[in-house]
PDB file of N, CA and C in Angstrom:
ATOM      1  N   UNK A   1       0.847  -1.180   0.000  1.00  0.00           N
ATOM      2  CA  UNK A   1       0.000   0.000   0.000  1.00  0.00           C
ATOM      3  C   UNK A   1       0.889   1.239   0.000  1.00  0.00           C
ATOM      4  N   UNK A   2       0.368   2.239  -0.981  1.00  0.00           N
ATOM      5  CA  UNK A   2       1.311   3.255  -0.886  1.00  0.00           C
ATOM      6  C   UNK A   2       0.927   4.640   0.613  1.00  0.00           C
ATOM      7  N   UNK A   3       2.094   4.575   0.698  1.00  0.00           N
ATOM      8  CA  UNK A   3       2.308   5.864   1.758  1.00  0.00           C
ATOM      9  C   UNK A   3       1.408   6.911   1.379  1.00  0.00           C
ATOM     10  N   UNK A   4       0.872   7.798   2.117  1.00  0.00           N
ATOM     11  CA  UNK A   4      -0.149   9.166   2.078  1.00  0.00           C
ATOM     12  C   UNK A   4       0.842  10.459   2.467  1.00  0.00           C
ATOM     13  N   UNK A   5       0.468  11.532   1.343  1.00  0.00           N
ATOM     14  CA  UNK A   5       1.120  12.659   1.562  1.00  0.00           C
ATOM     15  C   UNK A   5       0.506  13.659   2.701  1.00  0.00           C
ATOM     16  N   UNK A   6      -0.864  13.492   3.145  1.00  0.00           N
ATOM     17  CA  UNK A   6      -1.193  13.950   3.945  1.00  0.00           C
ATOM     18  C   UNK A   6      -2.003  12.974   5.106  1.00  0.00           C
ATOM     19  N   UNK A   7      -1.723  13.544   5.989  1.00  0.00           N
ATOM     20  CA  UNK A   7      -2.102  12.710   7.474  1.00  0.00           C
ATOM     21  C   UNK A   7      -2.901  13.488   8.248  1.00  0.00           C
ATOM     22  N   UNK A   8      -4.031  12.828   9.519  1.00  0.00           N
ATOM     23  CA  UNK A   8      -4.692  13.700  10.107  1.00  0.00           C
ATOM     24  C   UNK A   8      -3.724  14.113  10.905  1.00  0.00           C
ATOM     25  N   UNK A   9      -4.164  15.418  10.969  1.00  0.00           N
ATOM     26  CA  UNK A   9      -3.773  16.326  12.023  1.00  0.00           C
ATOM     27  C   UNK A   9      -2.516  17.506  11.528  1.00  0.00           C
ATOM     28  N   UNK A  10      -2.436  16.836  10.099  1.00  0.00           N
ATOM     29  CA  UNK A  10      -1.890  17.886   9.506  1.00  0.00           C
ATOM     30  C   UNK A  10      -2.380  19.193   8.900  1.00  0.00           C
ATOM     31  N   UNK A  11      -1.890  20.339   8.814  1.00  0.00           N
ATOM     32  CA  UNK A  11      -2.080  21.718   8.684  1.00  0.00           C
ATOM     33  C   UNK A  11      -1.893  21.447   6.395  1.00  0.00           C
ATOM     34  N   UNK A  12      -2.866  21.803   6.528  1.00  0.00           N
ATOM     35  CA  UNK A  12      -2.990  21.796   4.837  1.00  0.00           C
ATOM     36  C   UNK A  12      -3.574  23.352   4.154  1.00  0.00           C
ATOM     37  N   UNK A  13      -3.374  23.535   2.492  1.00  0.00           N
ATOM     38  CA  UNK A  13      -3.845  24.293   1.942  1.00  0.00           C
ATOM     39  C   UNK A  13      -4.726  24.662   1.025  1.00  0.00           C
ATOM     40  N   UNK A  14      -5.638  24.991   1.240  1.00  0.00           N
ATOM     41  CA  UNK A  14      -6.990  24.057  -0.454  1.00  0.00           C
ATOM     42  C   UNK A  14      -6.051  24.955  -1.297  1.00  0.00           C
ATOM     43  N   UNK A  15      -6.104  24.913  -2.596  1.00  0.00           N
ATOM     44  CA  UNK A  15      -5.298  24.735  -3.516  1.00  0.00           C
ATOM     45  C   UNK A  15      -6.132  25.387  -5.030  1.00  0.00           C
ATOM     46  N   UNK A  16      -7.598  24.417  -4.336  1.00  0.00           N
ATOM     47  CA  UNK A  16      -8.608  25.010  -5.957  1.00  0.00           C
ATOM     48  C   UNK A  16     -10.375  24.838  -5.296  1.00  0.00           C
ATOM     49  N   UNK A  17     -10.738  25.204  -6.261  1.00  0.00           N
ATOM     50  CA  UNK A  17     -12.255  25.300  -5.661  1.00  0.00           C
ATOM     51  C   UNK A  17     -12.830  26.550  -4.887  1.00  0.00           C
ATOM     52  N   UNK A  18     -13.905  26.264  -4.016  1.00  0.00           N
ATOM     53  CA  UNK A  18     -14.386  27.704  -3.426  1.00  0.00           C
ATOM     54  C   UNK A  18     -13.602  28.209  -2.731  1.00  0.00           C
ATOM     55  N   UNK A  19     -12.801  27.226  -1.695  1.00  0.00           N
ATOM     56  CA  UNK A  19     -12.047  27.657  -0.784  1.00  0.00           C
ATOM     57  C   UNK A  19     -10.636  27.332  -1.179  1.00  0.00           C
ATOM     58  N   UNK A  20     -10.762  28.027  -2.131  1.00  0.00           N
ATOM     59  CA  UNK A  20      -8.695  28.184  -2.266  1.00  0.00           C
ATOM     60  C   UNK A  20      -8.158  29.386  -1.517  1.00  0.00           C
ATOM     61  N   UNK A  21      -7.608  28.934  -1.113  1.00  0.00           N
ATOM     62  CA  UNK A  21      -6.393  29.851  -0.141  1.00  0.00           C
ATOM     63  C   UNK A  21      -6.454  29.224   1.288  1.00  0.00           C
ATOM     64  N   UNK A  22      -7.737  28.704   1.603  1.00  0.00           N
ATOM     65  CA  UNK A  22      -7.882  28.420   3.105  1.00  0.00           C
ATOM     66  C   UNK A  22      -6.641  27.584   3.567  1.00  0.00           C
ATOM     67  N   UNK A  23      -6.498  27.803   4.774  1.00  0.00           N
ATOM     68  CA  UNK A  23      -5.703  26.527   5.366  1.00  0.00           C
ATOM     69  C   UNK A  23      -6.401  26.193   7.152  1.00  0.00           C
ATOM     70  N   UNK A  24      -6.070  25.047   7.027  1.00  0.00           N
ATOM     71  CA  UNK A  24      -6.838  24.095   7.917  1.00  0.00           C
ATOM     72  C   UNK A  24      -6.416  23.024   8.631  1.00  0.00           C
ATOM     73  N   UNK A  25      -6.952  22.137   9.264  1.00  0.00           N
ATOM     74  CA  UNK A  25      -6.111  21.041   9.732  1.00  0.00           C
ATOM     75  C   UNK A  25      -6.758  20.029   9.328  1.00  0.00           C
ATOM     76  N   UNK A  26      -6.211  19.030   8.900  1.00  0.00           N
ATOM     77  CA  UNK A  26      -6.905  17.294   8.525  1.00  0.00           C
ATOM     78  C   UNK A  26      -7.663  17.153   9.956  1.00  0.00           C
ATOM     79  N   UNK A  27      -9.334  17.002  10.027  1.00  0.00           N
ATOM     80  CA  UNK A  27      -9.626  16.341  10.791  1.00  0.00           C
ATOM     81  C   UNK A  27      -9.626  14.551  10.727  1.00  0.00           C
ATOM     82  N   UNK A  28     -10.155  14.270   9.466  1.00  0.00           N
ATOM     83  CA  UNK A  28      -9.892  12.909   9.104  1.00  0.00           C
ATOM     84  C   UNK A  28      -9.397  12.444   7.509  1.00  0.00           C
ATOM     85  N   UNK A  29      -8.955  11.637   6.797  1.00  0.00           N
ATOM     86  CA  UNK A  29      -8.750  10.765   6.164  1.00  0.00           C
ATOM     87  C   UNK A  29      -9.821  10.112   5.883  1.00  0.00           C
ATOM     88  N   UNK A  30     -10.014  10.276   4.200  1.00  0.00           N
ATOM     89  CA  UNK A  30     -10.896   8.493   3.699  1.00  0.00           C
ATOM     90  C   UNK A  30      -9.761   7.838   2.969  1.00  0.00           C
ATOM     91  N   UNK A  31      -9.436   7.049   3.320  1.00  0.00           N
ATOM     92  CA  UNK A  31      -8.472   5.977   2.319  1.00  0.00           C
ATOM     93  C   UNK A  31      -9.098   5.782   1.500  1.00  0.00           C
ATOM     94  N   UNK A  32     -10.216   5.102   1.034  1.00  0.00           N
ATOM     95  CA  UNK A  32     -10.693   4.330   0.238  1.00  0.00           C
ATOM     96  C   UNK A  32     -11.215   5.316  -1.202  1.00  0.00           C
ATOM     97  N   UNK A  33     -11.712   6.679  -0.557  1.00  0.00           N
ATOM     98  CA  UNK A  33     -12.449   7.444  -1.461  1.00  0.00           C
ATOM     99  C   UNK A  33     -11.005   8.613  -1.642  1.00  0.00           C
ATOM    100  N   UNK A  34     -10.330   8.788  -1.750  1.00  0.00           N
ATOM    101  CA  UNK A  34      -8.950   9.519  -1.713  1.00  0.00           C
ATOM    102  C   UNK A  34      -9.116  10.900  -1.589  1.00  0.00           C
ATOM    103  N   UNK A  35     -10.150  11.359  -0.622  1.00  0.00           N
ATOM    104  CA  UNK A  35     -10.652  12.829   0.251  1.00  0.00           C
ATOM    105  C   UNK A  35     -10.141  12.588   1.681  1.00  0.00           C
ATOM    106  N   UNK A  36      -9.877  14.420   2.133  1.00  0.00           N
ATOM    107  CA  UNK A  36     -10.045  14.197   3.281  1.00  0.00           C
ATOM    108  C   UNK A  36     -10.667  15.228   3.704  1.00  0.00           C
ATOM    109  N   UNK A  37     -11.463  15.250   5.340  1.00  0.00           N
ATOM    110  CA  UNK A  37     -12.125  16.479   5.842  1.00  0.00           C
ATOM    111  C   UNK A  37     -11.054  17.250   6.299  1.00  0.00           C
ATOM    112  N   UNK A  38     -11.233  18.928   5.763  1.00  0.00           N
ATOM    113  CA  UNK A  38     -10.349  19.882   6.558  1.00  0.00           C
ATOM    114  C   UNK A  38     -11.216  20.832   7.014  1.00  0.00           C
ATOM    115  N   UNK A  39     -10.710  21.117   8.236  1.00  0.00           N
ATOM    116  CA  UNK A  39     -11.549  22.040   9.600  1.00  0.00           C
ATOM    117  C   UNK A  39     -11.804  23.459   8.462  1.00  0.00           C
ATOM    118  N   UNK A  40     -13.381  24.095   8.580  1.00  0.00           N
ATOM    119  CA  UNK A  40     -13.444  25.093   8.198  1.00  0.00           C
ATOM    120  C   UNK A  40     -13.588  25.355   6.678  1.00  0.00           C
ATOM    121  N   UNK A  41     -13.538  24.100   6.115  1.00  0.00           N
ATOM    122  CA  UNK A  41     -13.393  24.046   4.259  1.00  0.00           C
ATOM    123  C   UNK A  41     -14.594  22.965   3.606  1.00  0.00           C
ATOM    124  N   UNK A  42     -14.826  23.893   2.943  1.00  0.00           N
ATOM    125  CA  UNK A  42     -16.406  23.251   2.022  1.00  0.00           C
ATOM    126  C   UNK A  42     -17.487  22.846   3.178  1.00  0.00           C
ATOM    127  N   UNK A  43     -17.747  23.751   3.798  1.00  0.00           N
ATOM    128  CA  UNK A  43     -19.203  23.564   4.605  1.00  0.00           C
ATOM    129  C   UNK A  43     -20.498  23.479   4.406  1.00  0.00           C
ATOM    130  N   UNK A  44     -21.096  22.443   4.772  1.00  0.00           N
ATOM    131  CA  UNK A  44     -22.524  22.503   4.522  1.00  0.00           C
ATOM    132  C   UNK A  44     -23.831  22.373   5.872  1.00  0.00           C
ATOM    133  N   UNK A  45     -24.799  22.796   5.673  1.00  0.00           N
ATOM    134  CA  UNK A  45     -26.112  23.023   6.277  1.00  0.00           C
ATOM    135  C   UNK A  45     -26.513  21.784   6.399  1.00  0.00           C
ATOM    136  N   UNK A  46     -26.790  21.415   7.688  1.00  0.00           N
ATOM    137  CA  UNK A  46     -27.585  20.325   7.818  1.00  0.00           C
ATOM    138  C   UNK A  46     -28.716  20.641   8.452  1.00  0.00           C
ATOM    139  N   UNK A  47     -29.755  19.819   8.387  1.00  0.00           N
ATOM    140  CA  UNK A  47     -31.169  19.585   8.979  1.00  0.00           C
ATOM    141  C   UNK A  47     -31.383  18.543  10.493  1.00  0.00           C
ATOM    142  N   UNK A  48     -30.664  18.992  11.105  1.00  0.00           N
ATOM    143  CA  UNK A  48     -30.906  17.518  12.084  1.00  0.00           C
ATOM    144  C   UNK A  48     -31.735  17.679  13.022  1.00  0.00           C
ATOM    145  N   UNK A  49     -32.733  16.403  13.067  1.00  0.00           N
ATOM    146  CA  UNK A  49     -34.173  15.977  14.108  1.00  0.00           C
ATOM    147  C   UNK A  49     -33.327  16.036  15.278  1.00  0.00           C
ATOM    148  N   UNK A  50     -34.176  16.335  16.319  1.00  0.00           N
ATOM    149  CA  UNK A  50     -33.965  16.225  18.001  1.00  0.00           C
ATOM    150  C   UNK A  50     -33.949  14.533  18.690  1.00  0.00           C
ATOM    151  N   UNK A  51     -33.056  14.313  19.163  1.00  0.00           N
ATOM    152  CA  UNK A  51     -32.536  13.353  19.446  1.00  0.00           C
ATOM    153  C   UNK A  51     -32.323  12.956  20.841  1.00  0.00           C
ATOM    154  N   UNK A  52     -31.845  12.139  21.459  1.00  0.00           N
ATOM    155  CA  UNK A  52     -31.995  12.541  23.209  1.00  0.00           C
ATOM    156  C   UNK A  52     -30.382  12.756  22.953  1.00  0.00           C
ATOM    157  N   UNK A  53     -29.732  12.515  22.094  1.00  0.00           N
ATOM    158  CA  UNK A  53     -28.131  12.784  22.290  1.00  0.00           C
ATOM    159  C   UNK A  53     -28.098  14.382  22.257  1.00  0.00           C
ATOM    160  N   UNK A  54     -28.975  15.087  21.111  1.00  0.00           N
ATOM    161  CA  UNK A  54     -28.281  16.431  20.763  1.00  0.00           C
ATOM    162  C   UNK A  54     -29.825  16.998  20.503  1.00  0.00           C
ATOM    163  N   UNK A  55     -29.775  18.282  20.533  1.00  0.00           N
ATOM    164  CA  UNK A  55     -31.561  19.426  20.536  1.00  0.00           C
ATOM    165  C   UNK A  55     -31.707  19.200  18.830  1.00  0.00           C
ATOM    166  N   UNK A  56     -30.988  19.120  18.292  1.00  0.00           N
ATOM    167  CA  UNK A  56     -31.192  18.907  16.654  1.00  0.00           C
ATOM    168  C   UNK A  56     -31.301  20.856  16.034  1.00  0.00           C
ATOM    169  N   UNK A  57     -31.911  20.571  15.030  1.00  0.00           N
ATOM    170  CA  UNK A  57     -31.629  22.377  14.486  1.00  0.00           C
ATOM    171  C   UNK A  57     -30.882  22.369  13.260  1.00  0.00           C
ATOM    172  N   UNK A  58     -30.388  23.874  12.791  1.00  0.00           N
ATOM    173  CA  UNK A  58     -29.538  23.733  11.728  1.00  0.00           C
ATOM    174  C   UNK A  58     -28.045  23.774  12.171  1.00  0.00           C
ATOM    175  N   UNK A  59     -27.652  22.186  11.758  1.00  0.00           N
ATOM    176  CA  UNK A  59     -26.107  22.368  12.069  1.00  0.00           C
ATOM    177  C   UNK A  59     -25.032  22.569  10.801  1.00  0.00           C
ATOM    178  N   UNK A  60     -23.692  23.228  10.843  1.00  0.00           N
ATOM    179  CA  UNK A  60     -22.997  23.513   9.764  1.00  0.00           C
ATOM    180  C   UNK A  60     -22.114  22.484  10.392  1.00  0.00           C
ATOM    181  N   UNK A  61     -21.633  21.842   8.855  1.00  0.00           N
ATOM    182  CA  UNK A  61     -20.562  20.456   9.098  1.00  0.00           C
ATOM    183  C   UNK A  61     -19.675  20.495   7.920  1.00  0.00           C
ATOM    184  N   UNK A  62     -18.840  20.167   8.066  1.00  0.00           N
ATOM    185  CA  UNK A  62     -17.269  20.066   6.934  1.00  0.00           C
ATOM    186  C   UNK A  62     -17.893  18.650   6.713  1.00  0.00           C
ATOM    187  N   UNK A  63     -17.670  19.172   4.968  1.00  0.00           N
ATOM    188  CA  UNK A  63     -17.926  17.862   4.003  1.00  0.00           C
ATOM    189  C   UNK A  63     -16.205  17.811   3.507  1.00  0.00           C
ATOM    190  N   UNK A  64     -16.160  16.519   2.154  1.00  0.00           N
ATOM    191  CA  UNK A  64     -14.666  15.933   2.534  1.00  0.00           C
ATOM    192  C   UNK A  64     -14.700  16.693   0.781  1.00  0.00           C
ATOM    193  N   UNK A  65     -13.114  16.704   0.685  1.00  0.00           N
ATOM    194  CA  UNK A  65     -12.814  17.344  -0.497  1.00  0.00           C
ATOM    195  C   UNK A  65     -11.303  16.186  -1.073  1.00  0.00           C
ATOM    196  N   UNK A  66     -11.615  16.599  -2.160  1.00  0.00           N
ATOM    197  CA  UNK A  66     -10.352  15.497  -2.994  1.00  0.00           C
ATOM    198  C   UNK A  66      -9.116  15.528  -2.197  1.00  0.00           C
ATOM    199  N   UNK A  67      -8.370  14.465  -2.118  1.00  0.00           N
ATOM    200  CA  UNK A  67      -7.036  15.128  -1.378  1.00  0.00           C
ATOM    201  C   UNK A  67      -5.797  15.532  -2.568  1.00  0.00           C
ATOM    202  N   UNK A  68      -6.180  15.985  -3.728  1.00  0.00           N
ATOM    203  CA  UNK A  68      -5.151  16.255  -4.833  1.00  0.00           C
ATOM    204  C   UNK A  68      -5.819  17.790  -4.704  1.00  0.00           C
ATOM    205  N   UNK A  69      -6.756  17.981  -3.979  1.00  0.00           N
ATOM    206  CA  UNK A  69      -7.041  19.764  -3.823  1.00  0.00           C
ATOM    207  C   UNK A  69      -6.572  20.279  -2.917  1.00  0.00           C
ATOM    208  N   UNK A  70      -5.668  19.554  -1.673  1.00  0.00           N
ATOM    209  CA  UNK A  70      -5.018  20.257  -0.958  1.00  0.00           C
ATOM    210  C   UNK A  70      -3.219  20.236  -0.769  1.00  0.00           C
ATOM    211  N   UNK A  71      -2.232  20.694  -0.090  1.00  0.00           N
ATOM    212  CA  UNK A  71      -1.492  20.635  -0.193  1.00  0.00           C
ATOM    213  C   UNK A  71      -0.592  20.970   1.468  1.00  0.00           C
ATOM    214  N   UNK A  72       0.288  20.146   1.523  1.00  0.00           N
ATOM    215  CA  UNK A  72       0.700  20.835   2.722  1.00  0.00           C
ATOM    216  C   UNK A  72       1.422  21.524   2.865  1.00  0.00           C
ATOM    217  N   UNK A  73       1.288  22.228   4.604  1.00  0.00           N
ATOM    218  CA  UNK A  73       1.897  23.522   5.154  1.00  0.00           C
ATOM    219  C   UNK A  73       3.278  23.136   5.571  1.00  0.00           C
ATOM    220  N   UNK A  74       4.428  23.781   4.892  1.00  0.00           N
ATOM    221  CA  UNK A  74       6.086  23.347   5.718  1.00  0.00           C
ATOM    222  C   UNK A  74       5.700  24.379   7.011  1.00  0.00           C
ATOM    223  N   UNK A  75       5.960  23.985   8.026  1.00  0.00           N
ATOM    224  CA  UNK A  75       6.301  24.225   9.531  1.00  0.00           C
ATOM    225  C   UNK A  75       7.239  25.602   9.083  1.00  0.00           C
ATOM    226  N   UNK A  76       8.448  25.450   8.667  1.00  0.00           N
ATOM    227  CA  UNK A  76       9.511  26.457   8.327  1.00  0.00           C
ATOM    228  C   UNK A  76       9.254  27.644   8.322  1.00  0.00           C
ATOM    229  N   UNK A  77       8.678  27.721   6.893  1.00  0.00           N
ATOM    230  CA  UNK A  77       8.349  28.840   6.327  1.00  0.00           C
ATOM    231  C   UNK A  77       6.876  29.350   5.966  1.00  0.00           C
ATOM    232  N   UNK A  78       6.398  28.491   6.471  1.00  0.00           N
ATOM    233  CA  UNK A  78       4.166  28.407   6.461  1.00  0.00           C
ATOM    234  C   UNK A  78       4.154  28.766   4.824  1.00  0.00           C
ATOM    235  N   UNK A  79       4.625  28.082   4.183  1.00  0.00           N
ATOM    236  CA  UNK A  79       4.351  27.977   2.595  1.00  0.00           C
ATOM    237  C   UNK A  79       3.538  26.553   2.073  1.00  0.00           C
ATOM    238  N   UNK A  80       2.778  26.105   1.373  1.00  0.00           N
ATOM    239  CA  UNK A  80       2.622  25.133   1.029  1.00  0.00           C
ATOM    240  C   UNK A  80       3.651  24.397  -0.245  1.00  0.00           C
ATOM    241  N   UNK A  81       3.943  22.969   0.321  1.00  0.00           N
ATOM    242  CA  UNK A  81       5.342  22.356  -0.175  1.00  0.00           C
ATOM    243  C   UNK A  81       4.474  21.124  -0.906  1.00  0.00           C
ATOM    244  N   UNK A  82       5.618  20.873  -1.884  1.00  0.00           N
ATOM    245  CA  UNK A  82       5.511  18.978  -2.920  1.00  0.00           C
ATOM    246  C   UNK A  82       6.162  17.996  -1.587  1.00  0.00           C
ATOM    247  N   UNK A  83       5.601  16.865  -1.274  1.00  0.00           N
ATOM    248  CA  UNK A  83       6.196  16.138  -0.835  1.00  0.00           C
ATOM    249  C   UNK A  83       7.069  15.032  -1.573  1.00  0.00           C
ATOM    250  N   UNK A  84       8.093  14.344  -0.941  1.00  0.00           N
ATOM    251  CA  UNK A  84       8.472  13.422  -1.590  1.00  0.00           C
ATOM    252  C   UNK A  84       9.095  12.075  -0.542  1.00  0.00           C
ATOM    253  N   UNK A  85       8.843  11.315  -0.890  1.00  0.00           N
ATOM    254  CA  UNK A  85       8.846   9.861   0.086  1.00  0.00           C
ATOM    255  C   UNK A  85      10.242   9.317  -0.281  1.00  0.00           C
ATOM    256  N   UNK A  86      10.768   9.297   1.459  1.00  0.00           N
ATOM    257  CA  UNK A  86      12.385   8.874   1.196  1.00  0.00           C
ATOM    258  C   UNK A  86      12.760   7.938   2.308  1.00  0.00           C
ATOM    259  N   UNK A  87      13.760   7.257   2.141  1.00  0.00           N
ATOM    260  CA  UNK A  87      13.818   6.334   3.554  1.00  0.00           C
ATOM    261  C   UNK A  87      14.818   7.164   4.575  1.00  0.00           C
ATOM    262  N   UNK A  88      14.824   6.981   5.677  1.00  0.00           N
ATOM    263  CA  UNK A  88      15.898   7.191   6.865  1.00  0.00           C
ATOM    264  C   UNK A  88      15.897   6.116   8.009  1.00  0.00           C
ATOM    265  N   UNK A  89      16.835   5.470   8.021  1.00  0.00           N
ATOM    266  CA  UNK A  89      16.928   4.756   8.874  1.00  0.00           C
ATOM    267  C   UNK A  89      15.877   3.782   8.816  1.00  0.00           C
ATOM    268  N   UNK A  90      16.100   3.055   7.591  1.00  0.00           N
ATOM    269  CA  UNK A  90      15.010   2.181   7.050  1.00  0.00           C
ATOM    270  C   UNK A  90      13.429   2.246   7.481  1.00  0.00           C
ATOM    271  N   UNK A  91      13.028   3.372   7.253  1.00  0.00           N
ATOM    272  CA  UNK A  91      12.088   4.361   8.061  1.00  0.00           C
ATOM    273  C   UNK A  91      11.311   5.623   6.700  1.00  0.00           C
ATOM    274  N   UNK A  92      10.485   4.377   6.327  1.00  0.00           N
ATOM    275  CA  UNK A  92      10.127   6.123   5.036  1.00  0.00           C
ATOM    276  C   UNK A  92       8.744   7.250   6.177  1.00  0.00           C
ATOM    277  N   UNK A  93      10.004   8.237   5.487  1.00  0.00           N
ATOM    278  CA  UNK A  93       9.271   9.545   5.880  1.00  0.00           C
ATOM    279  C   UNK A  93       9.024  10.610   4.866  1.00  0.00           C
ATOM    280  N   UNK A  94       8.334  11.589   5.279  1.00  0.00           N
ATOM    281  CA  UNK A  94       7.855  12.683   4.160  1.00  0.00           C
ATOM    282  C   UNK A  94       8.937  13.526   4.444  1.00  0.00           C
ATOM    283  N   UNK A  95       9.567  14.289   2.941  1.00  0.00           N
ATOM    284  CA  UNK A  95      10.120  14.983   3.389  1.00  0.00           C
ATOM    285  C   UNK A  95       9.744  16.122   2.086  1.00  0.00           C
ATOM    286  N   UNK A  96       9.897  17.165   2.419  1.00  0.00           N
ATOM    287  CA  UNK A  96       9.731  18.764   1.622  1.00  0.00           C
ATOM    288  C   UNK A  96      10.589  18.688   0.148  1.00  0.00           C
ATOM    289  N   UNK A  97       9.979  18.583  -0.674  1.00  0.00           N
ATOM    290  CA  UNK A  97      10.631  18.829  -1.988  1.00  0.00           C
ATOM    291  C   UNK A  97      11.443  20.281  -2.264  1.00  0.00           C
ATOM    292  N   UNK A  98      11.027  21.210  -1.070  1.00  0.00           N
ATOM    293  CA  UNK A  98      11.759  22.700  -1.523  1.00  0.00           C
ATOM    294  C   UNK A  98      12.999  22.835  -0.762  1.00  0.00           C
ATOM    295  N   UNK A  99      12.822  22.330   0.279  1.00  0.00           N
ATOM    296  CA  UNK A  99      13.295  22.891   1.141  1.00  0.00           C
ATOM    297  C   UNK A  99      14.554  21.586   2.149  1.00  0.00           C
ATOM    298  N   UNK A 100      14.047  19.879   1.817  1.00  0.00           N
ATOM    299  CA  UNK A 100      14.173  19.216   1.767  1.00  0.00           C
ATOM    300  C   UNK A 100      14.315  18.587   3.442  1.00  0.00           C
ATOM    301  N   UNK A 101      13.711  19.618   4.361  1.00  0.00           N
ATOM    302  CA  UNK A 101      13.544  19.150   5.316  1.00  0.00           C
ATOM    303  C   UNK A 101      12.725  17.710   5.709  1.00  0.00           C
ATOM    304  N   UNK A 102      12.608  16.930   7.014  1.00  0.00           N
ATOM    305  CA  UNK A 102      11.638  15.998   7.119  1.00  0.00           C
ATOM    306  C   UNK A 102      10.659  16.475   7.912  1.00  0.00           C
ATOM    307  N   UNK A 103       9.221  15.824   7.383  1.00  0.00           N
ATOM    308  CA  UNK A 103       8.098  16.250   7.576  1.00  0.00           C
ATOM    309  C   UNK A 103       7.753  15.670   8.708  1.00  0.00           C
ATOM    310  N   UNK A 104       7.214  15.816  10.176  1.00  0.00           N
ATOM    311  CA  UNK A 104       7.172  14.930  11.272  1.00  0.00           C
ATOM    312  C   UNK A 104       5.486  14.520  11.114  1.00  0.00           C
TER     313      UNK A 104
END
């Protein structure tokens, strides 16, 4: 299985679409559908009935977006970077195509 350029909890950049420019954090990963949800990007209106968990109402929720529409944030220089997959210490990690730091 191939390695993922982006991971939850990483700081990303939409790239294209409504929300280009935003940046955000991976709340989750779909493997299977190759999207992921980012905090604050492509929001939608929901309708939800009253429940004994929650009062219900109109709730706003992050829907998932391609993950070739976002890009990630280097720590460094808060630019969005190309990743590229390298070994260390028989250990593949992400590391910055610009800048060539490793990505933690």
């Amino acid at each position: 299985m191939a390695s993922w350029r982006v991971k939850k909890g990483d700081i990303v950049q939409v790239i294209t679409g409504v929300d280009r420019g935003v940046k955000g954090e991976v709340l989750r990963v779909l493997r299977d559908a190759r999207r992921v949800v980012v905090k604050g990007v492509n929001m939608h209106t929901r309708h939800q009935k009253p429940s004994m968990k929650n009062a219900g109402g109109i709730v706003k929720k992050e829907m998932s977006i391609h993950a070739s529409n976002v890009m990630l944030i280097d720590s460094t220089d808060d630019k969005p970077v190309k990743i590229a997959m390298k070994l260390v210490d028989r250990k593949k990690v992400r590391v910055s195509k610009r800048t060539g730091s490793v990505i933690s």
